[in-house]
C-alpha atoms as a PDB file:
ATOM      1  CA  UNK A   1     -11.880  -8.350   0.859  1.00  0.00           C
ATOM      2  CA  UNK A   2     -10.673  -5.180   2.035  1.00  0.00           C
ATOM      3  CA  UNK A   3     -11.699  -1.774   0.606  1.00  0.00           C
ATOM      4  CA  UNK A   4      -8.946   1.016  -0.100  1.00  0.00           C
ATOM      5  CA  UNK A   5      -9.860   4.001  -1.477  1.00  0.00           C
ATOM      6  CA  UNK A   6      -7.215   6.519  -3.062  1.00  0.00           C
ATOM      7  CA  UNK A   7      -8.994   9.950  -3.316  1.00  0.00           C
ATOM      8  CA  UNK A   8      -7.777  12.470  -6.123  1.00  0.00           C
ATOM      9  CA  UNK A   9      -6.074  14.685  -4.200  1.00  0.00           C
ATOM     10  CA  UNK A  10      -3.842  11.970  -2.903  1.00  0.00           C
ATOM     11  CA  UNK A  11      -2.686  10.962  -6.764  1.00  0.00           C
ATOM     12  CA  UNK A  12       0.936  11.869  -5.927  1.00  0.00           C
ATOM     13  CA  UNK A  13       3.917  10.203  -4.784  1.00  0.00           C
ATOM     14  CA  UNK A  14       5.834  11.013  -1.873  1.00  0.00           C
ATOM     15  CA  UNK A  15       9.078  10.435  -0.207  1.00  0.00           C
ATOM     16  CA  UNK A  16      11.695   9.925   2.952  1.00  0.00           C
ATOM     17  CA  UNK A  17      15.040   9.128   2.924  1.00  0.00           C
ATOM     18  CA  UNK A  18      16.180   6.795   5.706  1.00  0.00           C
ATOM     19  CA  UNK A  19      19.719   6.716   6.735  1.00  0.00           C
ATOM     20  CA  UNK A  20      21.872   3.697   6.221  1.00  0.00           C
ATOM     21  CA  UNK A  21      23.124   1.509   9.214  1.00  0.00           C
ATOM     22  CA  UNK A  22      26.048  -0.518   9.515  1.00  0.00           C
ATOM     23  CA  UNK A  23      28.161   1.066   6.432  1.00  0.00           C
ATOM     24  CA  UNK A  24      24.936   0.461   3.731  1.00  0.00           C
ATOM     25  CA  UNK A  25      24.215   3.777   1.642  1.00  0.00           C
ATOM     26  CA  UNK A  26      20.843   5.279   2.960  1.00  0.00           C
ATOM     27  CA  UNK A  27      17.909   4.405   0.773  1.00  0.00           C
ATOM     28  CA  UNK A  28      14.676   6.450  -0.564  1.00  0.00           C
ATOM     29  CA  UNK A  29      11.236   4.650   0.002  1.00  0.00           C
ATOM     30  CA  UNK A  30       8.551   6.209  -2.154  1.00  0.00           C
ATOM     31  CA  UNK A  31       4.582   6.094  -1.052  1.00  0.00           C
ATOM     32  CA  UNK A  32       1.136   7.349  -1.512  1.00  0.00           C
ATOM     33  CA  UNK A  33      -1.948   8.182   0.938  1.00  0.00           C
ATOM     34  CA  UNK A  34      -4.617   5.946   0.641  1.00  0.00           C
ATOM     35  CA  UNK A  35      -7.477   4.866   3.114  1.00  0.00           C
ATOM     36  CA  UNK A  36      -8.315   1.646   4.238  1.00  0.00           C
ATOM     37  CA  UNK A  37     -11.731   0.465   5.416  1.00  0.00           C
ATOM     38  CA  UNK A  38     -11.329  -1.607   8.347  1.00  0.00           C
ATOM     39  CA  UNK A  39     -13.940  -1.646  11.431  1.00  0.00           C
ATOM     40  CA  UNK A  40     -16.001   1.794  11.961  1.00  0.00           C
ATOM     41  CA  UNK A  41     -17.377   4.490  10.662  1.00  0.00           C
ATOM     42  CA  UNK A  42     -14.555   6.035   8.921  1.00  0.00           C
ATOM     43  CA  UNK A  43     -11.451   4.753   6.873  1.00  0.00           C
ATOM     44  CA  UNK A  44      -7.986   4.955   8.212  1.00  0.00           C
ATOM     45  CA  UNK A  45      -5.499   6.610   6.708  1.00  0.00           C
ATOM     46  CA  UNK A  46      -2.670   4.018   5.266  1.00  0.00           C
ATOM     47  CA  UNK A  47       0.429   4.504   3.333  1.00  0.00           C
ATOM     48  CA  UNK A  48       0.932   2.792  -0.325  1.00  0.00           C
ATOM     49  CA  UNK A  49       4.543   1.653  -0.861  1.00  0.00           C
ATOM     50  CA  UNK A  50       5.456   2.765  -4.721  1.00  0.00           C
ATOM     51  CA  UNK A  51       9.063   1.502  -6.865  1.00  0.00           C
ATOM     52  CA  UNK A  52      11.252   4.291  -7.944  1.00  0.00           C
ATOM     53  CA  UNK A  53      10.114   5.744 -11.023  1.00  0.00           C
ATOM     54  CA  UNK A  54       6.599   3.999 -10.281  1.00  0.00           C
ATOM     55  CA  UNK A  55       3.580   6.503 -11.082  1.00  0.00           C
ATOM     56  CA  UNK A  56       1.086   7.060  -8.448  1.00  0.00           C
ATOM     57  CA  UNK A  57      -2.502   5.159  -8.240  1.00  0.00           C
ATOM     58  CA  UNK A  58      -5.218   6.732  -9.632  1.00  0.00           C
ATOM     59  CA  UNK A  59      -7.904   7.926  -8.009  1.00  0.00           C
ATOM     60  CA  UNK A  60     -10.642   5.295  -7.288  1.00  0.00           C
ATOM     61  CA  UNK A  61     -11.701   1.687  -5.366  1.00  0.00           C
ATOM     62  CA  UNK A  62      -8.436  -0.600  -5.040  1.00  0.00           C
ATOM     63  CA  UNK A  63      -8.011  -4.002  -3.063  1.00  0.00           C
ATOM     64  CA  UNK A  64      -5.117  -5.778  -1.988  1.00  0.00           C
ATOM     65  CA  UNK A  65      -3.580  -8.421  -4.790  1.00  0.00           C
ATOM     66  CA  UNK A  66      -3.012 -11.876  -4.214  1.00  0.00           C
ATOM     67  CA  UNK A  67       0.795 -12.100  -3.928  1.00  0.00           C
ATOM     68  CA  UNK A  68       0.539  -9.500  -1.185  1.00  0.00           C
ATOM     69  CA  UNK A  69      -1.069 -12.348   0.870  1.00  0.00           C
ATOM     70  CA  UNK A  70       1.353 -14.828   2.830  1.00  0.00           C
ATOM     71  CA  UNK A  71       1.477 -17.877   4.974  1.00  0.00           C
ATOM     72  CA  UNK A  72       2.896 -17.493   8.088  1.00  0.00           C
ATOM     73  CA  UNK A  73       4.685 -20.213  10.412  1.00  0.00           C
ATOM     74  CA  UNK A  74       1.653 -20.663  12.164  1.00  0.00           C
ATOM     75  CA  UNK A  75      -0.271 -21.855   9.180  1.00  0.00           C
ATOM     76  CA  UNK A  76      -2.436 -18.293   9.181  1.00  0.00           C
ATOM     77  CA  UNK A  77      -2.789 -16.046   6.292  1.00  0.00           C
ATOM     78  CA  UNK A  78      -1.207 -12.347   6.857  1.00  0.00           C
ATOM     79  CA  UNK A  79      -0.050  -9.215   4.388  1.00  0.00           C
ATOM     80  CA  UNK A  80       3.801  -9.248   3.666  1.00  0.00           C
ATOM     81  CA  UNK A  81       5.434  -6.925   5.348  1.00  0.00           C
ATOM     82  CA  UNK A  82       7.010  -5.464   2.327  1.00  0.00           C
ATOM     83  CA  UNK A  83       5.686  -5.674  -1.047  1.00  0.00           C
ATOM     84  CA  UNK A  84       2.119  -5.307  -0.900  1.00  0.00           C
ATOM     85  CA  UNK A  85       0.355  -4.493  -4.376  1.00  0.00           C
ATOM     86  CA  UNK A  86      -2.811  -3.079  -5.045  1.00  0.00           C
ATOM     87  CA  UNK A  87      -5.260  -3.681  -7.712  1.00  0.00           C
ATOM     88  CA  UNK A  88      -8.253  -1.964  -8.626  1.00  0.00           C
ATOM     89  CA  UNK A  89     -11.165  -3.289  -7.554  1.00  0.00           C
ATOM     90  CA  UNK A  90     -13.920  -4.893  -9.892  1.00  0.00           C
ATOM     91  CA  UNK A  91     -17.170  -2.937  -9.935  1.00  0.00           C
ATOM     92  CA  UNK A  92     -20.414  -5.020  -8.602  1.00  0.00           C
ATOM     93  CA  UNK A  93     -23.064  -5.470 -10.949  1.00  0.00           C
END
């Protein structure tokens, strides 16, 4: 199960405005930092996508939630591409 962490100074939201194509109005995506723990010693930095209006994550241990898990055409599991939710992580005992 992979590890994300969301330190406290990252507990904000952030956003871009990308530019519409083909006549469609441009649209705002909003995000937060968080950091993944993949291979290595350190975690990689990783962007959180957020709904508008959505508050940001707190600070603390989150993992990625089951519906941001799908099947692909190959029969393999992979993350959606868009969509992904995170949860916070239950503490081991």
């Amino acid at each position: 199960m992979p590890k994300i962490e969301i330190f406290a100074e990252d507990v904000k939201v952030s956003s871009r405005t990308m530019p519409g194509k083909d006549g469609k109005p441009p649209r705002t995506i909003y995000e937060q930092d968080a950091y993944i723990y993949c291979e290595g010693k350190f975690p990689t930095l990783m962007k959180v996508s957020l709904e508008d209006g959505q508050p940001p994550y707190a600070a603390g241990l989150y993992t990625f939630h089951g519906s941001s898990y799908i099947v692909n055409n190959f029969g393999n599991v992979e993350l959606k591409k868009f969509g992904k939710v995170i949860t916070p992580m239950e503490v081991e005992i």
